[in-house]
N, C-alpha and C. Protein backbone atom coordinates (compact mmCIF):
# COMPACT_ATOMS: atom_id res chain seq x y z
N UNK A 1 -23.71 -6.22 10.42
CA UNK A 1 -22.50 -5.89 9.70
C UNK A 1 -22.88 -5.44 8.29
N UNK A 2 -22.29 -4.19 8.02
CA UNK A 2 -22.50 -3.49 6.44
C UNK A 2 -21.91 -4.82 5.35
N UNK A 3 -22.16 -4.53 4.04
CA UNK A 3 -21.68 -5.08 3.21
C UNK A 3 -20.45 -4.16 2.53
N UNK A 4 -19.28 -4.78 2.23
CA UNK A 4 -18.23 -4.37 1.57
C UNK A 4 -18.08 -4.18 -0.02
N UNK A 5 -17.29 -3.89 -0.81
CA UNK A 5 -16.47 -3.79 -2.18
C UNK A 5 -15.35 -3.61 -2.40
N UNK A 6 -14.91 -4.43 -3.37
CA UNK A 6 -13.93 -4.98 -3.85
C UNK A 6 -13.47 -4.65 -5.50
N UNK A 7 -12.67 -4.34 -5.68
CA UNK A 7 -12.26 -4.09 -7.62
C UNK A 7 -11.73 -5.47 -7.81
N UNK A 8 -12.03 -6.15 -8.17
CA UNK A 8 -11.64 -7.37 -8.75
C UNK A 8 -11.13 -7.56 -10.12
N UNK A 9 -9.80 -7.76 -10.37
CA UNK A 9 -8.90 -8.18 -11.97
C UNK A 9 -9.10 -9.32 -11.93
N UNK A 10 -10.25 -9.55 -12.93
CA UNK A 10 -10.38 -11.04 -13.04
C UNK A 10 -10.09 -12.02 -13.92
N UNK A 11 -9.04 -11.63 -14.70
CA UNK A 11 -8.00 -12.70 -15.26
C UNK A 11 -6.46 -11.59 -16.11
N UNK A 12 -5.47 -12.40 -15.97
CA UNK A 12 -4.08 -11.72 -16.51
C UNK A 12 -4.95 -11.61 -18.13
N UNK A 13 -4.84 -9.83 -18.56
CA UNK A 13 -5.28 -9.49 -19.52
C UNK A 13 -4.62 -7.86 -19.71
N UNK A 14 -4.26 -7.85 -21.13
CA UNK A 14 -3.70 -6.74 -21.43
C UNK A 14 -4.75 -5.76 -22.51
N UNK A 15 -5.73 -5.32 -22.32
CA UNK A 15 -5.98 -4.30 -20.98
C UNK A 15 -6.75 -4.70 -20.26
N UNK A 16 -6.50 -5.01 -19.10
CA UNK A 16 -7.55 -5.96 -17.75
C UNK A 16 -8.69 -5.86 -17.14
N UNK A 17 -9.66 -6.53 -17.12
CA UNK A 17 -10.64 -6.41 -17.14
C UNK A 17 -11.24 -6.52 -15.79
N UNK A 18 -11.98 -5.95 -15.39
CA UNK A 18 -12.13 -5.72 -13.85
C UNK A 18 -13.68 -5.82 -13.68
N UNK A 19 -13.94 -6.78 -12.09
CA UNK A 19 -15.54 -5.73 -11.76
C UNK A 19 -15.30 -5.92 -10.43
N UNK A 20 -16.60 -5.17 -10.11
CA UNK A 20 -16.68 -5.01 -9.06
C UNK A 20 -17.68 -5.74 -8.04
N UNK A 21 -17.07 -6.46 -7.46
CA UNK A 21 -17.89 -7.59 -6.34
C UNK A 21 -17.91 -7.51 -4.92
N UNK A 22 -18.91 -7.79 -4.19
CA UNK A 22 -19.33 -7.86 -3.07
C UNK A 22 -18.93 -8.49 -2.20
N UNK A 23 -18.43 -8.45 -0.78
CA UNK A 23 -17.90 -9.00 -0.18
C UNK A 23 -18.13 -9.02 1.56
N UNK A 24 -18.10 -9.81 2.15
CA UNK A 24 -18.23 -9.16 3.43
C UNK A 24 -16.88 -8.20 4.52
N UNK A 25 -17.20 -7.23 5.15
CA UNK A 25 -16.70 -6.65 5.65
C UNK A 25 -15.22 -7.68 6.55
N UNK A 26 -14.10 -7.82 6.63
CA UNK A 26 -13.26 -8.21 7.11
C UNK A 26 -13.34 -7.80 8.56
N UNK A 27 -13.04 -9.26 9.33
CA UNK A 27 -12.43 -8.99 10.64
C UNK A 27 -11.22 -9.09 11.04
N UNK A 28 -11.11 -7.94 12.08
CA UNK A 28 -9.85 -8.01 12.15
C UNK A 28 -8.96 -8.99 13.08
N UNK A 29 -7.86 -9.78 12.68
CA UNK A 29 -7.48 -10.94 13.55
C UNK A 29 -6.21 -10.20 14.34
N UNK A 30 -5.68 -11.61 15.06
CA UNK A 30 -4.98 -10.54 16.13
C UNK A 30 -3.19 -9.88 15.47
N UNK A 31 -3.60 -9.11 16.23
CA UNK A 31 -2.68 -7.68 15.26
C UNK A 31 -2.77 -6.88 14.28
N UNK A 32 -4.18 -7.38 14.11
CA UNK A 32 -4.78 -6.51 12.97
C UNK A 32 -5.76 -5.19 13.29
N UNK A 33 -6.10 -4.03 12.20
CA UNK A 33 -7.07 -3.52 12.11
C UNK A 33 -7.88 -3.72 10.90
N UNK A 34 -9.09 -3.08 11.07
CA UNK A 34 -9.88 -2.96 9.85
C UNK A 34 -9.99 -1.74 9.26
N UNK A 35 -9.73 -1.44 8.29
CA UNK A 35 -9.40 0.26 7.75
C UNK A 35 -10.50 0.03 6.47
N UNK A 36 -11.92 1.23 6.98
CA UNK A 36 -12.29 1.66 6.02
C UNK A 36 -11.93 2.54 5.23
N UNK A 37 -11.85 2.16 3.75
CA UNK A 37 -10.79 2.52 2.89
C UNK A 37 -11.53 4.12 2.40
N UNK A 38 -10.41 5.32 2.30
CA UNK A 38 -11.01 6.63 1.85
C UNK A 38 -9.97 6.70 0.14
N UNK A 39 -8.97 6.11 0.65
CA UNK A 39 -8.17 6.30 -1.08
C UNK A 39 -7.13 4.94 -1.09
N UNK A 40 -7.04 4.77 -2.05
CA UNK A 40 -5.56 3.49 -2.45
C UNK A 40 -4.79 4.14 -3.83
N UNK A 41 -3.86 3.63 -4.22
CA UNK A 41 -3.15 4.07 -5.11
C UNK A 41 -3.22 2.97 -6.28
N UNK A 42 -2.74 3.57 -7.21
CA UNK A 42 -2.30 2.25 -8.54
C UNK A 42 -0.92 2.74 -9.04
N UNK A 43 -0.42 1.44 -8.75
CA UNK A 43 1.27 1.74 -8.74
C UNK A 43 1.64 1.25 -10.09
N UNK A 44 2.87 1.12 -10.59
CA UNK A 44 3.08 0.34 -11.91
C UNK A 44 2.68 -1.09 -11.41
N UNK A 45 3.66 -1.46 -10.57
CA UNK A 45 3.62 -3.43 -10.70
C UNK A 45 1.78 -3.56 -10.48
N UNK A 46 1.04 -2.96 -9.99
CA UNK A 46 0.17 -3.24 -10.05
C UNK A 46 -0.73 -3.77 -11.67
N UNK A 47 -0.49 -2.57 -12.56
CA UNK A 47 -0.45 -2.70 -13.96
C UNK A 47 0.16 -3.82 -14.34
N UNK A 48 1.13 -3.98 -14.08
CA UNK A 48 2.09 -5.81 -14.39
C UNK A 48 1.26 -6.62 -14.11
N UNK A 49 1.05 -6.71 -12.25
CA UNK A 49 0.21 -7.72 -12.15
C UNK A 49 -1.22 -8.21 -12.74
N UNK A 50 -1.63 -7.29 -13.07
CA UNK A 50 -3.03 -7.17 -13.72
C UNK A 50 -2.89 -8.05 -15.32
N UNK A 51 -1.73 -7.76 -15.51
CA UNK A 51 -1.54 -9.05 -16.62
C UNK A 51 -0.63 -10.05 -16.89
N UNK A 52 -0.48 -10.39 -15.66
CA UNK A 52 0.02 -11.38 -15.25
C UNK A 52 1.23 -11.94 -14.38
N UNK A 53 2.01 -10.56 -14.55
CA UNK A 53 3.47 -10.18 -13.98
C UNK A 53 3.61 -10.70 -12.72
N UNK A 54 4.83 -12.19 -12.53
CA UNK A 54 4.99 -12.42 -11.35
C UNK A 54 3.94 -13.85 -10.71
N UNK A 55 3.00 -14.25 -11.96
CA UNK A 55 2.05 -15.14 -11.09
C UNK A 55 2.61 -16.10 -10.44
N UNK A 56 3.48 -17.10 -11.03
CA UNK A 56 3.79 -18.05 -10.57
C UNK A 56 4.55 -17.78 -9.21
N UNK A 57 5.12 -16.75 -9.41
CA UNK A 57 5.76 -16.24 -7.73
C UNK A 57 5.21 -16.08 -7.38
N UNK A 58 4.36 -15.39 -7.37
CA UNK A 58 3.43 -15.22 -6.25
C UNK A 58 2.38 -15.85 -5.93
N UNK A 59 1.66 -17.10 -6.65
CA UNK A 59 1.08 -17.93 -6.50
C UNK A 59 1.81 -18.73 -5.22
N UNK A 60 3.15 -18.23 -4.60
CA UNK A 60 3.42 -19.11 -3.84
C UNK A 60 3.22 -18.39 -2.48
N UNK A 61 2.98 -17.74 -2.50
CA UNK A 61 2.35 -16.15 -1.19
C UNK A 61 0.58 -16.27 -1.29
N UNK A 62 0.35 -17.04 -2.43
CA UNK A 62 -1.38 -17.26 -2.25
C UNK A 62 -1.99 -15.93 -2.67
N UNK A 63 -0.91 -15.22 -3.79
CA UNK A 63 -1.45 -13.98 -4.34
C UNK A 63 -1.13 -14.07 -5.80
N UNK A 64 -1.26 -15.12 -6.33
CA UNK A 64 -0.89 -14.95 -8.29
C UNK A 64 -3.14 -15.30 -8.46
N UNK A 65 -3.30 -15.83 -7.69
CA UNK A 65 -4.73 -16.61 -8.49
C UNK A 65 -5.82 -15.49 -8.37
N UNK A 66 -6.33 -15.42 -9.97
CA UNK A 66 -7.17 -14.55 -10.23
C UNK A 66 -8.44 -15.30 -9.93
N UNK A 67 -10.01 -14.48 -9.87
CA UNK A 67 -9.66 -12.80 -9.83
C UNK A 67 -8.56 -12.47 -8.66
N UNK A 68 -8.24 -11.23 -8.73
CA UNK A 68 -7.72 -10.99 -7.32
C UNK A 68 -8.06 -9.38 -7.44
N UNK A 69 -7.59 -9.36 -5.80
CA UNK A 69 -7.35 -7.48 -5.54
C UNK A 69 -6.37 -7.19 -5.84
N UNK A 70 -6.00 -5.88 -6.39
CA UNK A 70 -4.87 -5.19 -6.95
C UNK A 70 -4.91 -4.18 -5.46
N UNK A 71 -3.36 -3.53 -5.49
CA UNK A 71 -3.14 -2.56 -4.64
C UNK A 71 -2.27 -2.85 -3.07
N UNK A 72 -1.56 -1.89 -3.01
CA UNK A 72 -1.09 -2.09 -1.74
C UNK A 72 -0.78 -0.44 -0.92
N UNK A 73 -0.96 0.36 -1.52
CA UNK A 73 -0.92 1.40 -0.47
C UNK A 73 -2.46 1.67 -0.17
N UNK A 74 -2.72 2.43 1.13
CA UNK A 74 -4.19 2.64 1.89
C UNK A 74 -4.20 3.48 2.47
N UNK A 75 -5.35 4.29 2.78
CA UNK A 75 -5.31 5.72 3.17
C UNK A 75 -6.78 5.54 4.14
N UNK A 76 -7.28 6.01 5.19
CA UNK A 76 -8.60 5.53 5.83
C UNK A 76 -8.64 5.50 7.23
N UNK A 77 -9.92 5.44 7.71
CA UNK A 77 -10.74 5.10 9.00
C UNK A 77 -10.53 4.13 9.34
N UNK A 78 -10.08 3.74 10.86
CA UNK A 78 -10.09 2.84 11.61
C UNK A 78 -11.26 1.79 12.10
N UNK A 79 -11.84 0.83 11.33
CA UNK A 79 -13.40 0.31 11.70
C UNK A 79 -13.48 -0.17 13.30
N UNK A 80 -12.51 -1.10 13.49
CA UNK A 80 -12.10 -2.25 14.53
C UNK A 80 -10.95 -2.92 14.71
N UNK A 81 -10.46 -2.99 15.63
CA UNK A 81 -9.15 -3.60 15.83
C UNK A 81 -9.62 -4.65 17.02
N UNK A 82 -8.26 -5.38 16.13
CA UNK A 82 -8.13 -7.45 16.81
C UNK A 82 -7.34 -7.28 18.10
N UNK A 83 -7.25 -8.26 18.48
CA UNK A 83 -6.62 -8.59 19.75
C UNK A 83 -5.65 -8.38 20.12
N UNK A 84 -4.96 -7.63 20.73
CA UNK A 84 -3.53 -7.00 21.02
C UNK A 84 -3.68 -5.78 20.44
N UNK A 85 -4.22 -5.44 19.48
CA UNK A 85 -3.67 -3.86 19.09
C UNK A 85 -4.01 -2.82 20.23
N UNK A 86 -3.12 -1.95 20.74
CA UNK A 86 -3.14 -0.95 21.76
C UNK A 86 -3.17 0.48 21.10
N UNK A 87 -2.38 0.81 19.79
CA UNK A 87 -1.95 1.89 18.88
C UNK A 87 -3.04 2.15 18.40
N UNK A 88 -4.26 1.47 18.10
CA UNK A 88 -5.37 2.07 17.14
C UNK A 88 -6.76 1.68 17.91
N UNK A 89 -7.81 2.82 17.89
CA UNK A 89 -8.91 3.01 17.87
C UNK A 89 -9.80 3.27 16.90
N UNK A 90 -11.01 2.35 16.80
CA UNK A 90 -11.92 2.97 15.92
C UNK A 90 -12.17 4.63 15.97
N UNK A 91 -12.07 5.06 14.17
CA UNK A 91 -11.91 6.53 14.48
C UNK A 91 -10.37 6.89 14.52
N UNK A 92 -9.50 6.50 14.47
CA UNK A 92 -8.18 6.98 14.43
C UNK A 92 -8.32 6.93 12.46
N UNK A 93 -7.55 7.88 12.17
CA UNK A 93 -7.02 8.40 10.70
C UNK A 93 -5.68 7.16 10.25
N UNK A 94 -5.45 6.49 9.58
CA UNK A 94 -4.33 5.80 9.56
C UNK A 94 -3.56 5.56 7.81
N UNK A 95 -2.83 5.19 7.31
CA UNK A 95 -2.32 5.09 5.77
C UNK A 95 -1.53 4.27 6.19
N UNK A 96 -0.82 3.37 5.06
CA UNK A 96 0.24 2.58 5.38
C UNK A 96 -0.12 1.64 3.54
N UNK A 97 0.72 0.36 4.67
CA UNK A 97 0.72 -0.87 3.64
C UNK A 97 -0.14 -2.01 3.61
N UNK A 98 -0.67 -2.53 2.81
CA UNK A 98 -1.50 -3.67 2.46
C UNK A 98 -0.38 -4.81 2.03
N UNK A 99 0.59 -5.84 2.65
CA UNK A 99 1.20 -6.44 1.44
C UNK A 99 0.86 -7.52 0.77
N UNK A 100 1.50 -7.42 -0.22
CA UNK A 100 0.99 -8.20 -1.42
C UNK A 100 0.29 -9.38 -0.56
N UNK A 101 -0.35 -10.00 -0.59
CA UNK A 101 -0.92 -11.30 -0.31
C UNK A 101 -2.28 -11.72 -1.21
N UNK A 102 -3.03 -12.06 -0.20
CA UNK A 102 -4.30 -12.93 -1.17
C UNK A 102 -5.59 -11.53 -1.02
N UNK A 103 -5.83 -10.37 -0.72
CA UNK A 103 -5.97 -8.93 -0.42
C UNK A 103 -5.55 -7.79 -0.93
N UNK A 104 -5.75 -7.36 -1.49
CA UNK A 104 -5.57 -5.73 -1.71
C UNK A 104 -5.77 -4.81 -1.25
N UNK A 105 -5.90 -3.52 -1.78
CA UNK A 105 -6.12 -2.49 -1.45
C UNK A 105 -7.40 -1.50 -1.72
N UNK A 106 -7.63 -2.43 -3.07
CA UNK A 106 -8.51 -1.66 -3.97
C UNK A 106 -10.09 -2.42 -3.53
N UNK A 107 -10.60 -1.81 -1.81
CA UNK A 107 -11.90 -2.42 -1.82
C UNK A 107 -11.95 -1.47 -1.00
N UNK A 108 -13.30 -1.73 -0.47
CA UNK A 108 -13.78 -0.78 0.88
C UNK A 108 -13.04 -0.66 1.83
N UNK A 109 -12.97 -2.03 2.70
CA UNK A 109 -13.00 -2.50 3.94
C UNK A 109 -11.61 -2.82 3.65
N UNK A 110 -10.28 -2.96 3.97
CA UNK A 110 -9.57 -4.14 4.50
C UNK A 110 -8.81 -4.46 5.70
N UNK A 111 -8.46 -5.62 5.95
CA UNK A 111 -8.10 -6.05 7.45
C UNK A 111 -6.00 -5.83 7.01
N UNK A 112 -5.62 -5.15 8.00
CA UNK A 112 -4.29 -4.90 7.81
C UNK A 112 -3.53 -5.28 9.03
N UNK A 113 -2.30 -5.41 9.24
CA UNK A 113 -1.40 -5.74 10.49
C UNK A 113 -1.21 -4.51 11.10
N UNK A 114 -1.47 -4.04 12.45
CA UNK A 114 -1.23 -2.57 12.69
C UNK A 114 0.17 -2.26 12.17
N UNK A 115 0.86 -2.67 12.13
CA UNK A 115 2.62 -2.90 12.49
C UNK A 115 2.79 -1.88 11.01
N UNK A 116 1.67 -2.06 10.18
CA UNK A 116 2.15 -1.50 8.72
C UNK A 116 1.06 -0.40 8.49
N UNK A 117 0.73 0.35 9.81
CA UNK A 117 0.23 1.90 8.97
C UNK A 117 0.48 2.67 10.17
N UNK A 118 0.71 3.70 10.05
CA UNK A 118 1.05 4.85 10.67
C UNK A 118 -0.27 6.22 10.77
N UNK A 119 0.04 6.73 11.59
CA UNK A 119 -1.10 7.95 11.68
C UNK A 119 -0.94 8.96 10.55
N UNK A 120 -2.10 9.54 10.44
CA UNK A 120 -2.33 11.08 9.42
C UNK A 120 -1.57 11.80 10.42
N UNK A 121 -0.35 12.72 8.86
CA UNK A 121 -0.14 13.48 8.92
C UNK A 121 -0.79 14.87 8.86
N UNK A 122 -0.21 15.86 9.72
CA UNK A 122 -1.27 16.99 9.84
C UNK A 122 -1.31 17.58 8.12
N UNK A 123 -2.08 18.17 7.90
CA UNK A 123 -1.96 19.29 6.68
C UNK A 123 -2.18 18.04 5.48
N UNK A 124 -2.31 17.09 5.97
CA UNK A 124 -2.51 15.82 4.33
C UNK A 124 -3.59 15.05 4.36
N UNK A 125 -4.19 14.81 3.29
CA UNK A 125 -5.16 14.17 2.98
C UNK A 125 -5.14 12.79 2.59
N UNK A 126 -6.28 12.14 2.54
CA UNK A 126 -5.95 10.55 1.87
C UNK A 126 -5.54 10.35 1.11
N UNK A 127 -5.89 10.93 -0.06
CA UNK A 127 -5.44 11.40 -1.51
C UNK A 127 -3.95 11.23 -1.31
N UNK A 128 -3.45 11.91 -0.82
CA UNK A 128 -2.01 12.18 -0.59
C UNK A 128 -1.25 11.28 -0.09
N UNK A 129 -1.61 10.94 1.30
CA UNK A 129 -0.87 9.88 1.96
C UNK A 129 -0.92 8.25 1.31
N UNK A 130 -2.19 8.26 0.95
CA UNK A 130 -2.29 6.46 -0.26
C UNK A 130 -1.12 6.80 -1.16
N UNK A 131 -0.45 8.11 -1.57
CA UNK A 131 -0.11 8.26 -2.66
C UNK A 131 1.57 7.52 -2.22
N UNK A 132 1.37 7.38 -1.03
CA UNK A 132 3.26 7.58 -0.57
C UNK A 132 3.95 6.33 0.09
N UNK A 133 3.62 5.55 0.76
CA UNK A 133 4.20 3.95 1.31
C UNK A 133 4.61 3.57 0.24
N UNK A 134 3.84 2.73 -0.61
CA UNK A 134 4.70 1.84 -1.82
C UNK A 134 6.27 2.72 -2.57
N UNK A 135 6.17 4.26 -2.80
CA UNK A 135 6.73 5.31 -3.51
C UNK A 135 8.02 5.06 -2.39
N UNK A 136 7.80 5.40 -1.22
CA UNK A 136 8.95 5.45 -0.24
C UNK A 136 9.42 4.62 -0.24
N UNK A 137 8.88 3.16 0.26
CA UNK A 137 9.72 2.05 0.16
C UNK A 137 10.53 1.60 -0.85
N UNK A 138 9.95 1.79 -2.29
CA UNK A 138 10.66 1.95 -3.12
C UNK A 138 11.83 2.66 -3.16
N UNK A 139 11.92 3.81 -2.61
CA UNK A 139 13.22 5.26 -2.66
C UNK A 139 14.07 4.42 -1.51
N UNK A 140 13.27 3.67 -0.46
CA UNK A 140 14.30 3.54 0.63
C UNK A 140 15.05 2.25 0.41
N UNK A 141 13.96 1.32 -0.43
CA UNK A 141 15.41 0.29 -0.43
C UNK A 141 16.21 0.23 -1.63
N UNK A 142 16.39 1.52 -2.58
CA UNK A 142 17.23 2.04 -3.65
C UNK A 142 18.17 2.31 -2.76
N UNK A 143 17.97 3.51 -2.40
CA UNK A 143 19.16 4.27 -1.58
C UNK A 143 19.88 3.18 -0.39
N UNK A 144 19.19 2.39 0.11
CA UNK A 144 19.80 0.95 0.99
C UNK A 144 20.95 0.34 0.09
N UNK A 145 20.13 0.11 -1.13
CA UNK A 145 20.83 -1.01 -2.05
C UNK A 145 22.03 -0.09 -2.67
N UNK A 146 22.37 1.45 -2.30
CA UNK A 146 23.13 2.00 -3.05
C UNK A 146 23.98 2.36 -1.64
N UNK A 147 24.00 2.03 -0.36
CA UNK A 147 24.65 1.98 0.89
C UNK A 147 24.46 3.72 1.05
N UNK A 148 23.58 3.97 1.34
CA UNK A 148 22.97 5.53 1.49
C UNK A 148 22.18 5.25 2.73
N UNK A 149 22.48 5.94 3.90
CA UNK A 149 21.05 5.72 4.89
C UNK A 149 21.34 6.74 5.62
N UNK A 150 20.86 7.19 6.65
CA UNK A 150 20.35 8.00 7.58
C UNK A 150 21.97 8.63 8.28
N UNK A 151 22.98 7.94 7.97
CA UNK A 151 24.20 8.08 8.90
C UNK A 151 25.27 8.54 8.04
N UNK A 152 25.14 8.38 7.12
CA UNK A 152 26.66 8.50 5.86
C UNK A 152 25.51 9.74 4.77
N UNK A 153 24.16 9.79 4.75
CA UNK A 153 23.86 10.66 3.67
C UNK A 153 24.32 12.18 3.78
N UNK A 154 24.47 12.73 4.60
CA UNK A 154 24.77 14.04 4.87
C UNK A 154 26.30 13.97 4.26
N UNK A 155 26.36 15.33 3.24
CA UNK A 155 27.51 15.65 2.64
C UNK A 155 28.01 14.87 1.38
N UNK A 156 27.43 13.48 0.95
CA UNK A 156 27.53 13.01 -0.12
C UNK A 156 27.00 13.42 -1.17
N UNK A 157 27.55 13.32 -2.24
CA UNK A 157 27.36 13.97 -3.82
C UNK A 157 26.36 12.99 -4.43
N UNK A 158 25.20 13.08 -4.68
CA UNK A 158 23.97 11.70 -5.58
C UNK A 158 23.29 12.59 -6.72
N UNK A 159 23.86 11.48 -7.81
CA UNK A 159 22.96 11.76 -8.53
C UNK A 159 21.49 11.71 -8.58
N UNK A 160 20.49 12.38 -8.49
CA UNK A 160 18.92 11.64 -8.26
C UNK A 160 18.75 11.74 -9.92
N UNK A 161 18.79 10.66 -11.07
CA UNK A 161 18.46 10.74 -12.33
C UNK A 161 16.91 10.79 -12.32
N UNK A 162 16.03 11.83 -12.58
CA UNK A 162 14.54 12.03 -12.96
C UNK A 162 14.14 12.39 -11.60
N UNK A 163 14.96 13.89 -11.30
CA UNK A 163 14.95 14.21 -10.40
C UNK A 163 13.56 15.19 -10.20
N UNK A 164 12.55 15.64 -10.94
CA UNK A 164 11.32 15.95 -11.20
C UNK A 164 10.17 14.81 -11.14
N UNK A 165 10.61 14.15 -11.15
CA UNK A 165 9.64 13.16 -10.79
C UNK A 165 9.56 12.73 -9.41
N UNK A 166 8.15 12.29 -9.25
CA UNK A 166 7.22 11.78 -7.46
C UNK A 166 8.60 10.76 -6.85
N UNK A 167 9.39 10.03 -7.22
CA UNK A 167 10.55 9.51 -6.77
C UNK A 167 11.94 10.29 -6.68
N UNK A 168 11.86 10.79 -7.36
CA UNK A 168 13.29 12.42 -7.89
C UNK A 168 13.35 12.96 -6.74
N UNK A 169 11.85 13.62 -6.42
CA UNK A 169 11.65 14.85 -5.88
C UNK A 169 11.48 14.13 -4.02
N UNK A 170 11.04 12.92 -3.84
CA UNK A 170 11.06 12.50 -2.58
C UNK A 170 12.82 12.47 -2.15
N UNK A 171 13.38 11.57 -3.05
CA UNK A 171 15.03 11.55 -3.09
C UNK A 171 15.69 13.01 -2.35
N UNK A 172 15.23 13.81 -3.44
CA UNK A 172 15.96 15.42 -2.66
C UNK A 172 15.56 15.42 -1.25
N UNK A 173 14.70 15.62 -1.21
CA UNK A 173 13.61 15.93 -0.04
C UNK A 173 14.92 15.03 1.02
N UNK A 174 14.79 13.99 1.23
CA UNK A 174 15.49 12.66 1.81
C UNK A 174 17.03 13.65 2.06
N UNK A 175 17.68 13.20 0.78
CA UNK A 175 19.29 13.82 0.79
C UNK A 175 19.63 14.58 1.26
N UNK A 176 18.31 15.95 1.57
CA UNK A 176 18.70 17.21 1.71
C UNK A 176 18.42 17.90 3.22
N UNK A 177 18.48 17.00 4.06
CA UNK A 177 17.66 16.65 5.41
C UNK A 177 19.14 16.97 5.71
């Protein structure tokens, strides 16, 4: 088994101080894969968390205690998959979500639930696709929380405020379906 890496924030600090440590490669348990990592993103709350934002909450998910991994979107190669997974093969292209827990995003290797990544899209790159789970979910449970979904959006009038922006511009995209 190769050896792994990890970005490690190793204590709530404004501006946060990071290294980088060694780790062994994750296995994957059942319902999981192992996605060698090609890109991850850095979101805002990530920046929060990095100094501190949220510990005590999340110390109760077994994700406030530093160091920790930052990150939750993932872009990457399929290493190995756990027991039950049928959807993924080593060698399948995959992106999705990392969630918050005691894990991140920001390492080589990590072990994920299949349930939370989806296949490469044609014409997109890692780059691209790391760039988009956390961004969407975000847009989708706005527009949820604003009673907007898939059945009533057609023909309604929305404002998208910062409508040029990577959230603006997904919004249209969405509305205009």
């Amino acid at each position: 088994m190769t050896a792994a890496e990890r970005l490690l924030c190793l204590s709530p600090a404004e501006p946060p101080v990071f290294s980088v440590g060694a780790m062994p490669v994750p296995r994957p348990g059942k319902g999981e894969v192992v996605l060698r990592v090609e890109a991850a993103s850095v979101n805002p709350i990530d920046v929060k968390r990095a100094g501190g934002y949220g510990q005590r909450l999340l110390k109760l998910k077994g994700a406030g205690k530093f160091p920790l991994v930052l990150g939750n979107d993932v872009a990457g190669v399929v290493e190995s998959v756990g027991l039950g997974v049928t959807a993924w093969q080593p060698g399948d292209r995959a992106f999705g979500l990392v969630p918050t827990g005691k894990g991140g995003a920001h390492a080589t290797h990590v072990a994920v639930e299949s349930r939370w990544l989806r296949p490469f899209v044609d014409g997109h790159d890692a780059v691209s696709l790391a760039a988009f789970p956390y961004t969407f979910t975000t847009l989708w449970q706005s527009l949820r929380k604003a009673g907007i979904d898939e059945h009533n959006a057609k023909g309604l009038e929305v404002l998208v405020h910062g409508a040029s922006g990577g959230l603006g511009r997904m919004a249209i995209q969405l509305l205009t379906r």
